[in-house]
PDB file of N, CA and C in Angstrom:
ATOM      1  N   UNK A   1    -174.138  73.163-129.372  1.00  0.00           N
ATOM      2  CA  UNK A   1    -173.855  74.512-129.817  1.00  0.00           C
ATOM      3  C   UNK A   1    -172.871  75.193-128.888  1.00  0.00           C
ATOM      4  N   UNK A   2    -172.815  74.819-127.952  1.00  0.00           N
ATOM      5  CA  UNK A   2    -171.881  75.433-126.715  1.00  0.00           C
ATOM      6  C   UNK A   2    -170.549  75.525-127.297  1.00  0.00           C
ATOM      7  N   UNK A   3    -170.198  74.368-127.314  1.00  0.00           N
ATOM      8  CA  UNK A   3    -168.703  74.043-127.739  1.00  0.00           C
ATOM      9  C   UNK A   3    -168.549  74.041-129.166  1.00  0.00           C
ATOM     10  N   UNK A   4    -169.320  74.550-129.913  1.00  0.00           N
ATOM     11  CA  UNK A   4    -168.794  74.986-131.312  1.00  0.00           C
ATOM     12  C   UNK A   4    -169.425  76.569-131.725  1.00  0.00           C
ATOM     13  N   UNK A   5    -168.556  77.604-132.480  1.00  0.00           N
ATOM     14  CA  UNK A   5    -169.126  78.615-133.299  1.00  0.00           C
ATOM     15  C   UNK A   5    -170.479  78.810-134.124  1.00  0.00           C
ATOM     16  N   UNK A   6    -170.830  79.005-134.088  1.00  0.00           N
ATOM     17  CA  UNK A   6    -172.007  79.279-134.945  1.00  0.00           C
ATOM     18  C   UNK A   6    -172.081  78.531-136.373  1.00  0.00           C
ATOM     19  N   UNK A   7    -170.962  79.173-137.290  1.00  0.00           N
ATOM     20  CA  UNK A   7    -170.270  78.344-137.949  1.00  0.00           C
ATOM     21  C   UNK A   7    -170.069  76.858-138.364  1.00  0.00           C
ATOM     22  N   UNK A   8    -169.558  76.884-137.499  1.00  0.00           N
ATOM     23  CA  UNK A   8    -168.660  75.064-137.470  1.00  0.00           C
ATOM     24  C   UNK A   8    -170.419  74.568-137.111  1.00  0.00           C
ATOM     25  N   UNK A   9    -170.922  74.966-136.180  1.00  0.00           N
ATOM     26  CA  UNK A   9    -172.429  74.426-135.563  1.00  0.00           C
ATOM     27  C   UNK A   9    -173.240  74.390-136.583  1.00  0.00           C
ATOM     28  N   UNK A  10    -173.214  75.501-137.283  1.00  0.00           N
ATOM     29  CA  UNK A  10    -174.307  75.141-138.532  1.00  0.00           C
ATOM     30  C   UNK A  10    -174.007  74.182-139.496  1.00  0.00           C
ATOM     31  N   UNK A  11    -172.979  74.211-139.997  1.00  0.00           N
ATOM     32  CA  UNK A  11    -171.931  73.662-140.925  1.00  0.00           C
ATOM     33  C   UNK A  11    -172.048  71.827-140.169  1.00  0.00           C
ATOM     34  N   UNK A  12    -172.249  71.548-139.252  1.00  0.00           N
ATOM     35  CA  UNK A  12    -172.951  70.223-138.503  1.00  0.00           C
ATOM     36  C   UNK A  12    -173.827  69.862-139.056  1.00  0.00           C
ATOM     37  N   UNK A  13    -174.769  70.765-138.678  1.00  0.00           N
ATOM     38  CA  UNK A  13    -176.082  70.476-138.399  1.00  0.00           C
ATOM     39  C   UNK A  13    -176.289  70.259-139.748  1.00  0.00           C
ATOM     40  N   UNK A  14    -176.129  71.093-141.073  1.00  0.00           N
ATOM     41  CA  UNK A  14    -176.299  70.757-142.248  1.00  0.00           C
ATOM     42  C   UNK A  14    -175.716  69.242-143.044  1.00  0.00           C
ATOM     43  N   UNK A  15    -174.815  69.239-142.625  1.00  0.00           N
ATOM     44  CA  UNK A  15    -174.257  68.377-143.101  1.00  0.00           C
ATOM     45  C   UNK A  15    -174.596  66.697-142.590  1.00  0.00           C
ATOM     46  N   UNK A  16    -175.092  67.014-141.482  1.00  0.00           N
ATOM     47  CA  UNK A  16    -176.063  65.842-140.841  1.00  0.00           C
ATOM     48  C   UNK A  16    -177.689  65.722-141.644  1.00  0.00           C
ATOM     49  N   UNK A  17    -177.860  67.099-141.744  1.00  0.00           N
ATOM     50  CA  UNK A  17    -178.597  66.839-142.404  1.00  0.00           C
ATOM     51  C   UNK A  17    -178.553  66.303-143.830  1.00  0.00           C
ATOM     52  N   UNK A  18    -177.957  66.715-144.863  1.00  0.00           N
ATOM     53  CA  UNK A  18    -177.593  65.743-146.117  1.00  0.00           C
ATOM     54  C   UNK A  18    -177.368  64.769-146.004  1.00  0.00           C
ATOM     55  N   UNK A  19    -176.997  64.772-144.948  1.00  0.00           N
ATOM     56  CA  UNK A  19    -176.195  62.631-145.068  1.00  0.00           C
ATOM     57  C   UNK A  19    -177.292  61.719-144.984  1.00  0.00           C
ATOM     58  N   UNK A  20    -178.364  62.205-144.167  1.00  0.00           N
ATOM     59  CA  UNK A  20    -179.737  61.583-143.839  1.00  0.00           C
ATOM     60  C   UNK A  20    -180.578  61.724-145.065  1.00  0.00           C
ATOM     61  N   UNK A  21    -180.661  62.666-145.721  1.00  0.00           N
ATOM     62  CA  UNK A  21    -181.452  62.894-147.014  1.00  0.00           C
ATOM     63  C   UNK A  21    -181.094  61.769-148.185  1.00  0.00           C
ATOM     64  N   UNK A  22    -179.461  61.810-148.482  1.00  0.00           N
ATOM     65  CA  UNK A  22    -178.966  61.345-149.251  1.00  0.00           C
ATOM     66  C   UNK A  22    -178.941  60.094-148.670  1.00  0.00           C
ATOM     67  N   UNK A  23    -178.997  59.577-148.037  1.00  0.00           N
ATOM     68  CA  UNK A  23    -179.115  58.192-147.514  1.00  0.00           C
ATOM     69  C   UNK A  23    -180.077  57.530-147.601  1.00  0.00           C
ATOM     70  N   UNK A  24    -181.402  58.421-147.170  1.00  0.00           N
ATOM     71  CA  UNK A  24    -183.094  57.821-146.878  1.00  0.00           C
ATOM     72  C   UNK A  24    -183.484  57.619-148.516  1.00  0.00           C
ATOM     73  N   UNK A  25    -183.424  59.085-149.187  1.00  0.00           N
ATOM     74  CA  UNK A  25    -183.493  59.237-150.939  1.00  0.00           C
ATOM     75  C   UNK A  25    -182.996  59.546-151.787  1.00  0.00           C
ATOM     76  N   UNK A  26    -181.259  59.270-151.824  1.00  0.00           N
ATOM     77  CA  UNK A  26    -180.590  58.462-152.412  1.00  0.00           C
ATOM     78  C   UNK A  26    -180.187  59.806-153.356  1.00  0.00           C
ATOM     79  N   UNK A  27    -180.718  61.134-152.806  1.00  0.00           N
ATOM     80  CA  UNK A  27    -180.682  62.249-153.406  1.00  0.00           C
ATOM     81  C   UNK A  27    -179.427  62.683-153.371  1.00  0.00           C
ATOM     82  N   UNK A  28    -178.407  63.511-154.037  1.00  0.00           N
ATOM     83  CA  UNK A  28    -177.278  64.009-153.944  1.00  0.00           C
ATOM     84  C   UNK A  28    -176.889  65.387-152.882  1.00  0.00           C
ATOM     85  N   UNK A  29    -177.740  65.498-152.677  1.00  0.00           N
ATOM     86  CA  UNK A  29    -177.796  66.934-152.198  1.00  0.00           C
ATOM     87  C   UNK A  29    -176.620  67.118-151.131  1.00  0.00           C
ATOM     88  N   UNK A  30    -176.145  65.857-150.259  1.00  0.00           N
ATOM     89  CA  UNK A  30    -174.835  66.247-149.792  1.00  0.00           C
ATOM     90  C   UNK A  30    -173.465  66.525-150.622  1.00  0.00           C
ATOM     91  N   UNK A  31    -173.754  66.156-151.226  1.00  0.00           N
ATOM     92  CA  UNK A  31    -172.204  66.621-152.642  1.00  0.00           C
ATOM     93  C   UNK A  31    -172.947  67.756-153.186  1.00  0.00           C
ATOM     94  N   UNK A  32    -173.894  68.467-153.665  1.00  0.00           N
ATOM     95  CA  UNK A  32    -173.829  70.084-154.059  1.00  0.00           C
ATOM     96  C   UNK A  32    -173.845  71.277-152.857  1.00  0.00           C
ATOM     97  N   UNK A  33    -173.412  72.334-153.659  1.00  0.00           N
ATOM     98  CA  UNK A  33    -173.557  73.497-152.547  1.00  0.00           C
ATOM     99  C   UNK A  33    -175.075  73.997-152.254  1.00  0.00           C
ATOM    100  N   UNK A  34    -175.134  74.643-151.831  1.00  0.00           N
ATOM    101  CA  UNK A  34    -176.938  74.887-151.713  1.00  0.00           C
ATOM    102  C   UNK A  34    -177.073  75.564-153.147  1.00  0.00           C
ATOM    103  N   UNK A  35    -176.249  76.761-153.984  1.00  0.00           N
ATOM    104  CA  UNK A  35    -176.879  76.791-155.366  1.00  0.00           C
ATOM    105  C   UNK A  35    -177.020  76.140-156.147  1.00  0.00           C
ATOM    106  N   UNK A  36    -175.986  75.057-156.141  1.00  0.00           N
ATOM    107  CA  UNK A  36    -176.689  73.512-157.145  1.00  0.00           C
ATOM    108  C   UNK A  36    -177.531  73.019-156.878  1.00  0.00           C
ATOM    109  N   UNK A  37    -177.695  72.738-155.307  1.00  0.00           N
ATOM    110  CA  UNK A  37    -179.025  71.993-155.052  1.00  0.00           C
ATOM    111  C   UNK A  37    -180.404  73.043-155.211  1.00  0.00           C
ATOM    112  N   UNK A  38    -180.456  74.463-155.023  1.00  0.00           N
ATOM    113  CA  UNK A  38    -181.533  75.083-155.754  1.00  0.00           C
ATOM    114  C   UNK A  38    -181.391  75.204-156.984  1.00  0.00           C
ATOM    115  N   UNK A  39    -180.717  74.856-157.819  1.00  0.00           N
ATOM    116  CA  UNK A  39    -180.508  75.033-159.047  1.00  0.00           C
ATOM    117  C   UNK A  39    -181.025  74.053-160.072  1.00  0.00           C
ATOM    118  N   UNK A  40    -181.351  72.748-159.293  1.00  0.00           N
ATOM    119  CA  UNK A  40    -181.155  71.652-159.688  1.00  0.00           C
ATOM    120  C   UNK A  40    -182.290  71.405-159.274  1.00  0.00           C
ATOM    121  N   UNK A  41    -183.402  71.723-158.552  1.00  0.00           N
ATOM    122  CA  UNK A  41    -184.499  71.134-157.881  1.00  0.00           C
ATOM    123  C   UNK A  41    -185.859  72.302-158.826  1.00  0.00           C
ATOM    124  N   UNK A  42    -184.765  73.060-158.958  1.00  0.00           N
ATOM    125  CA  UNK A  42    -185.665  74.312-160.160  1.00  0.00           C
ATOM    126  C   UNK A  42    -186.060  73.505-161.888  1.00  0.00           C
ATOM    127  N   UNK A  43    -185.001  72.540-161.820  1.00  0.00           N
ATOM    128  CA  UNK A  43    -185.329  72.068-162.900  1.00  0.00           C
ATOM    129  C   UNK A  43    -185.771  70.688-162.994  1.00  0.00           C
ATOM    130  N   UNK A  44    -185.369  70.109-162.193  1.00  0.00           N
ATOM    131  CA  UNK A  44    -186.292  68.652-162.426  1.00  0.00           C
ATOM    132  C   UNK A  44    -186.851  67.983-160.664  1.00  0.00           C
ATOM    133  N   UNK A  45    -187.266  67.037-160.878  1.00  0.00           N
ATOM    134  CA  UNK A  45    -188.349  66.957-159.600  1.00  0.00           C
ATOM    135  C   UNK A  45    -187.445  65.707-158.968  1.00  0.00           C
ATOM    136  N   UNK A  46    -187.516  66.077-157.607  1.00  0.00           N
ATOM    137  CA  UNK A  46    -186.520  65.014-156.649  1.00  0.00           C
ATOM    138  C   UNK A  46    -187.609  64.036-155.911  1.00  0.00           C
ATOM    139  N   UNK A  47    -186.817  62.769-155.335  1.00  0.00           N
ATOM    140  CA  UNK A  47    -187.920  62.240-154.592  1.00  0.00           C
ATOM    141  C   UNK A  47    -188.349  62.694-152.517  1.00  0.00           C
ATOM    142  N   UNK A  48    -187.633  63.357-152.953  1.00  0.00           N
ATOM    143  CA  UNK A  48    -188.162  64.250-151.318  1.00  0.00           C
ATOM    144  C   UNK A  48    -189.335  64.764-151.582  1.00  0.00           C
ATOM    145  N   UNK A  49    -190.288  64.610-150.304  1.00  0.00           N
ATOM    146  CA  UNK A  49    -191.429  64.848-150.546  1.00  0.00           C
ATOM    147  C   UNK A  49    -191.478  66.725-150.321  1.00  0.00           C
ATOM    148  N   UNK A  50    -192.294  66.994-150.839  1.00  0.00           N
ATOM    149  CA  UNK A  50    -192.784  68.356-151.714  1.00  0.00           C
ATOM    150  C   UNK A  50    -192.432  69.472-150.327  1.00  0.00           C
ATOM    151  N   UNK A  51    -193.157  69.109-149.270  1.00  0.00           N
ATOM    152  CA  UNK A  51    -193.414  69.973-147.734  1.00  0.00           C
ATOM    153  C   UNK A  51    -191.569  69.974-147.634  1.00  0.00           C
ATOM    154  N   UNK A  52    -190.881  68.843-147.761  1.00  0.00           N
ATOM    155  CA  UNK A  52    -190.003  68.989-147.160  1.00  0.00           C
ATOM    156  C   UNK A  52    -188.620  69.376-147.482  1.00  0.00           C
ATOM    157  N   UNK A  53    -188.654  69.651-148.917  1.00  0.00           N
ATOM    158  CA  UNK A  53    -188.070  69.975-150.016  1.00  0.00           C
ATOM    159  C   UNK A  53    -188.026  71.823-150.363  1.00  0.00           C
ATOM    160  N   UNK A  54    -189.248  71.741-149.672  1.00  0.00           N
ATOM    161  CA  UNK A  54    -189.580  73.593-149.200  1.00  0.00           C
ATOM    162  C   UNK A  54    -188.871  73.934-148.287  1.00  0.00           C
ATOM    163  N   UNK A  55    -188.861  72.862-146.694  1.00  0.00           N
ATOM    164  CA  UNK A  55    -188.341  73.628-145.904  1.00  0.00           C
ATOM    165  C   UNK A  55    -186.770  73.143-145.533  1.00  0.00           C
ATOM    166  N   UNK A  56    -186.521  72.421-146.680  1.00  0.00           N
ATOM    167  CA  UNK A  56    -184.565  71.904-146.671  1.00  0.00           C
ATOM    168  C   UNK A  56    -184.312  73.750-147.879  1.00  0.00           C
ATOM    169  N   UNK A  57    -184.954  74.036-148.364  1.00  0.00           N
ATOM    170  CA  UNK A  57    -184.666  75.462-149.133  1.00  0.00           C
ATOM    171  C   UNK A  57    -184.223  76.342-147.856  1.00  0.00           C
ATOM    172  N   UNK A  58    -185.221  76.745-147.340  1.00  0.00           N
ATOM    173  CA  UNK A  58    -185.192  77.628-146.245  1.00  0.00           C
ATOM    174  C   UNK A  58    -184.114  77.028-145.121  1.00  0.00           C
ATOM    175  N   UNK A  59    -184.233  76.140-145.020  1.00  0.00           N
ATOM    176  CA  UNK A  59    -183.104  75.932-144.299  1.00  0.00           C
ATOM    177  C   UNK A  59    -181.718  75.713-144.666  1.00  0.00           C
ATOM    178  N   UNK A  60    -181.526  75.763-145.934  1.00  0.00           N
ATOM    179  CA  UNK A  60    -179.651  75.671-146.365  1.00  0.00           C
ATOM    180  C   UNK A  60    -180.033  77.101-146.576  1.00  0.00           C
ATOM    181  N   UNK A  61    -180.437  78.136-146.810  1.00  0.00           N
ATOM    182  CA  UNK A  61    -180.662  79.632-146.976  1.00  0.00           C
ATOM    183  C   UNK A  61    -180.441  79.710-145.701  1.00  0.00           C
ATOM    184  N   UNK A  62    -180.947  79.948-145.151  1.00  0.00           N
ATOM    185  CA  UNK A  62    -180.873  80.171-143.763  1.00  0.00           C
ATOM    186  C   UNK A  62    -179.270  79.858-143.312  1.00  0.00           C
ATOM    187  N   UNK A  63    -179.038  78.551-142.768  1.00  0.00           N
ATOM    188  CA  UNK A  63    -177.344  78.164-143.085  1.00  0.00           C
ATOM    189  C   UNK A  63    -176.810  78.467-143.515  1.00  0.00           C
ATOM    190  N   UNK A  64    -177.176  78.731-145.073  1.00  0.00           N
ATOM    191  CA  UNK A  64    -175.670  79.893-145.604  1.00  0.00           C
ATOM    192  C   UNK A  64    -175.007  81.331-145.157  1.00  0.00           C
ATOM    193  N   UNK A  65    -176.532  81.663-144.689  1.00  0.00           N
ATOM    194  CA  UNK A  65    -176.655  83.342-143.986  1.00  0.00           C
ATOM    195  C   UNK A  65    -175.696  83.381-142.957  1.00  0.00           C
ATOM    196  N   UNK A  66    -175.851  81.938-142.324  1.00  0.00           N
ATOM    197  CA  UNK A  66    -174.867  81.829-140.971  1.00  0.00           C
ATOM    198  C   UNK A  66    -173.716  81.579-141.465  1.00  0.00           C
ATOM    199  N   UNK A  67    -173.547  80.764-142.018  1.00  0.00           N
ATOM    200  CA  UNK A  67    -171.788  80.342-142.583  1.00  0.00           C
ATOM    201  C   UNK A  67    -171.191  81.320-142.739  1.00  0.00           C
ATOM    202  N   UNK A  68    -171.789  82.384-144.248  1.00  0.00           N
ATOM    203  CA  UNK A  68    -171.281  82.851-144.553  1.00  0.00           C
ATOM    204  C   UNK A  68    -171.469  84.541-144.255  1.00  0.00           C
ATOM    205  N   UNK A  69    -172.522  84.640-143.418  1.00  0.00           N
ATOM    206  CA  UNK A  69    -172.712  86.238-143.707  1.00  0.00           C
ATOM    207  C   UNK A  69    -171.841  87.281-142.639  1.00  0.00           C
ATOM    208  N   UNK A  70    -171.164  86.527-141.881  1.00  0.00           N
ATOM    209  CA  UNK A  70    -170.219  87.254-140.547  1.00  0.00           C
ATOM    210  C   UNK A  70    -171.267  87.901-140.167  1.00  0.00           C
ATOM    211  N   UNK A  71    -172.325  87.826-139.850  1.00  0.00           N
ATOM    212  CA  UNK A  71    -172.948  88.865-138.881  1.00  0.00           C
ATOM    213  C   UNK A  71    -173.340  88.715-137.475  1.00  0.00           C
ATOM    214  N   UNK A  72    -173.130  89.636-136.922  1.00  0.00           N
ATOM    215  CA  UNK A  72    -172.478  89.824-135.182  1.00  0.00           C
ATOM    216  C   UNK A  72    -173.490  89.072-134.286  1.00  0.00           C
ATOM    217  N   UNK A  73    -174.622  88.614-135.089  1.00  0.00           N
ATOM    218  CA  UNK A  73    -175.713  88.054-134.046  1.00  0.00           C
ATOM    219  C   UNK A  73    -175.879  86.452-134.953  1.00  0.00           C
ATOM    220  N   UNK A  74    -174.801  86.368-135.599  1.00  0.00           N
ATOM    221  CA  UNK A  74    -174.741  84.952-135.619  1.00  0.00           C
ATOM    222  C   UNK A  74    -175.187  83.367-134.700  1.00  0.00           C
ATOM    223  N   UNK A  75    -174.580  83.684-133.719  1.00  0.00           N
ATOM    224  CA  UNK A  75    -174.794  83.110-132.320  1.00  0.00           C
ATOM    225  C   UNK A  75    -176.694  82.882-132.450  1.00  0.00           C
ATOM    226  N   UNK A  76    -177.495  84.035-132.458  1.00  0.00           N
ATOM    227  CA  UNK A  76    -178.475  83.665-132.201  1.00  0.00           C
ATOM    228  C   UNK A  76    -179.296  83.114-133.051  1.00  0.00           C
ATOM    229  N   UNK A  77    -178.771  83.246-134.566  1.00  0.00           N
ATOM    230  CA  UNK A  77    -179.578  82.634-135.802  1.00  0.00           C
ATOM    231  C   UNK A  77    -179.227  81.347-135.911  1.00  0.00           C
ATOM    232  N   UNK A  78    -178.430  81.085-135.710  1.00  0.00           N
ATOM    233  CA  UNK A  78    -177.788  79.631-135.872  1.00  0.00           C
ATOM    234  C   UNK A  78    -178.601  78.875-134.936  1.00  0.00           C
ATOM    235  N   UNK A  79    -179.307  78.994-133.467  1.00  0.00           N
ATOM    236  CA  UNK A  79    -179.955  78.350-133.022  1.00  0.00           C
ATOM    237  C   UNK A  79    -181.305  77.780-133.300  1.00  0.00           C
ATOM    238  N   UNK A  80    -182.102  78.232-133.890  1.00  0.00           N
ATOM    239  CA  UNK A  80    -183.171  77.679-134.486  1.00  0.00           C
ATOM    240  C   UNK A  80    -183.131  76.618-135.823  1.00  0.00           C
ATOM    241  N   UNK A  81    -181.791  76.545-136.184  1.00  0.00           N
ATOM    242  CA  UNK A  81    -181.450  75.765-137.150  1.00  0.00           C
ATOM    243  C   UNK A  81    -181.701  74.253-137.096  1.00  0.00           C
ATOM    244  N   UNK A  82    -181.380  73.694-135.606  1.00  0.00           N
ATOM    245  CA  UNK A  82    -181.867  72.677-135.590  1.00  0.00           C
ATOM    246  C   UNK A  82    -183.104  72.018-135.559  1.00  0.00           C
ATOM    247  N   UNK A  83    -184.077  73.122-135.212  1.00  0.00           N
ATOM    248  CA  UNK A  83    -185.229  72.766-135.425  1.00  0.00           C
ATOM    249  C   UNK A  83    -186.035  73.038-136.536  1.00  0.00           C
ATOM    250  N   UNK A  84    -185.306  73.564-137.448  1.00  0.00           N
ATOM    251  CA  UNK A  84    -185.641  73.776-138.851  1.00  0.00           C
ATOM    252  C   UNK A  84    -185.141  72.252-139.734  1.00  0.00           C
ATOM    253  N   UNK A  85    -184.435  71.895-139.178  1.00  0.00           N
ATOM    254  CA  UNK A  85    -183.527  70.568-139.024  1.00  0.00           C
ATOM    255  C   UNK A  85    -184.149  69.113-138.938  1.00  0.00           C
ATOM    256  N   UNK A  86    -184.773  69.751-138.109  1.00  0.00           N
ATOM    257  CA  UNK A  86    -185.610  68.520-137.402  1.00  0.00           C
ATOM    258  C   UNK A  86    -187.178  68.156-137.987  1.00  0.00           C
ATOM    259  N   UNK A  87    -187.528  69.517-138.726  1.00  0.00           N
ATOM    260  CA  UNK A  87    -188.810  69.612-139.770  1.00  0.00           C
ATOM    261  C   UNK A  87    -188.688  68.837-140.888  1.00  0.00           C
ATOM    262  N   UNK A  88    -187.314  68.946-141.305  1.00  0.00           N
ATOM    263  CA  UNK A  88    -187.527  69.089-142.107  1.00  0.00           C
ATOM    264  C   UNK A  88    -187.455  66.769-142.273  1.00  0.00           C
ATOM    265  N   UNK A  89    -186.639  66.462-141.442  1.00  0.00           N
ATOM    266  CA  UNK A  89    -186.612  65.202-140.737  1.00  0.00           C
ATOM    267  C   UNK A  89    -188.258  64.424-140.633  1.00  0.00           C
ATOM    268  N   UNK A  90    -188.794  65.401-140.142  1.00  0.00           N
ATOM    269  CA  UNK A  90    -190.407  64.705-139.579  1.00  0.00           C
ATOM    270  C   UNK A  90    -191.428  64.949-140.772  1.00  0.00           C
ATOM    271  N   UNK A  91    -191.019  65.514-141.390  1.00  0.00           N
ATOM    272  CA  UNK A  91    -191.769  65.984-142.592  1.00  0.00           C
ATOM    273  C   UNK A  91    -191.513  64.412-143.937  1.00  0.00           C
ATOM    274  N   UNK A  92    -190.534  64.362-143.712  1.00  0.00           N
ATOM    275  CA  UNK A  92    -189.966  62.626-144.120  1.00  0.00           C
ATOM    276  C   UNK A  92    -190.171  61.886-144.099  1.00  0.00           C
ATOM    277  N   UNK A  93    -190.624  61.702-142.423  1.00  0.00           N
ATOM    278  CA  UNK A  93    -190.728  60.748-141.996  1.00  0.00           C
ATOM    279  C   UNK A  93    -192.814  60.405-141.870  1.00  0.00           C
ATOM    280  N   UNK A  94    -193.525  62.171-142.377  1.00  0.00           N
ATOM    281  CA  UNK A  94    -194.367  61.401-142.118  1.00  0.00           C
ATOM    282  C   UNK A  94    -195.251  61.133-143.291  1.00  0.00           C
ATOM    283  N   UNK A  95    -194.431  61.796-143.583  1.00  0.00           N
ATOM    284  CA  UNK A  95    -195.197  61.772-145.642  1.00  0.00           C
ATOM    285  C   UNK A  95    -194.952  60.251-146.232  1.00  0.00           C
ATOM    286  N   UNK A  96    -193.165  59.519-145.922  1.00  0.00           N
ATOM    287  CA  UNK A  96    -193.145  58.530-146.553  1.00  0.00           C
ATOM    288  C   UNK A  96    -193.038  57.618-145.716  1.00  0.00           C
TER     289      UNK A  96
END
């Protein structure tokens, strides 16, 4: 996080995160934006398990707030991201 913006840092961290999702379950979710992927999980059922599928919501919400919301305390929201990150990882890993 040091050496990157808030931004660019979240915009990482997310995108690490999809690649792992879409890799482990084969899910698309790195090719939609977060409203397709809530859009899309509203209507039919993915194979990510249930716990963790809740907290990949909250966490691309969350990420978008940072990407996109310019707000001045950016810096400090963006840090808990990875460990929202990392839930959502272990939650994966212990369900399947």
């Amino acid at each position: 996080m040091s050496e990157l913006d808030a931004s660019r840092y979240t915009l990482e961290v997310s995108d690490t995160l999809k690649d792992y999702l879409a890799q482990k379950f084969k899910d698309p979710v790195r090719f939609e934006t977060t409203e397709e992927f809530l859009a899309r999980i509203a209507k039919e059922q993915t194979q990510l398990p249930d716990a963790a599928q809740q907290e990949l919501q909250s966490f691309l919400v969350a990420a978008e707030e940072v990407k996109f919301g310019n707000a001045p305390d950016a810096d400090r929201r963006a840090v808990p991201l990875i460990k929202r990150a990392e839930n959502v990882v272990n939650l994966c890993q212990t369900i399947n």
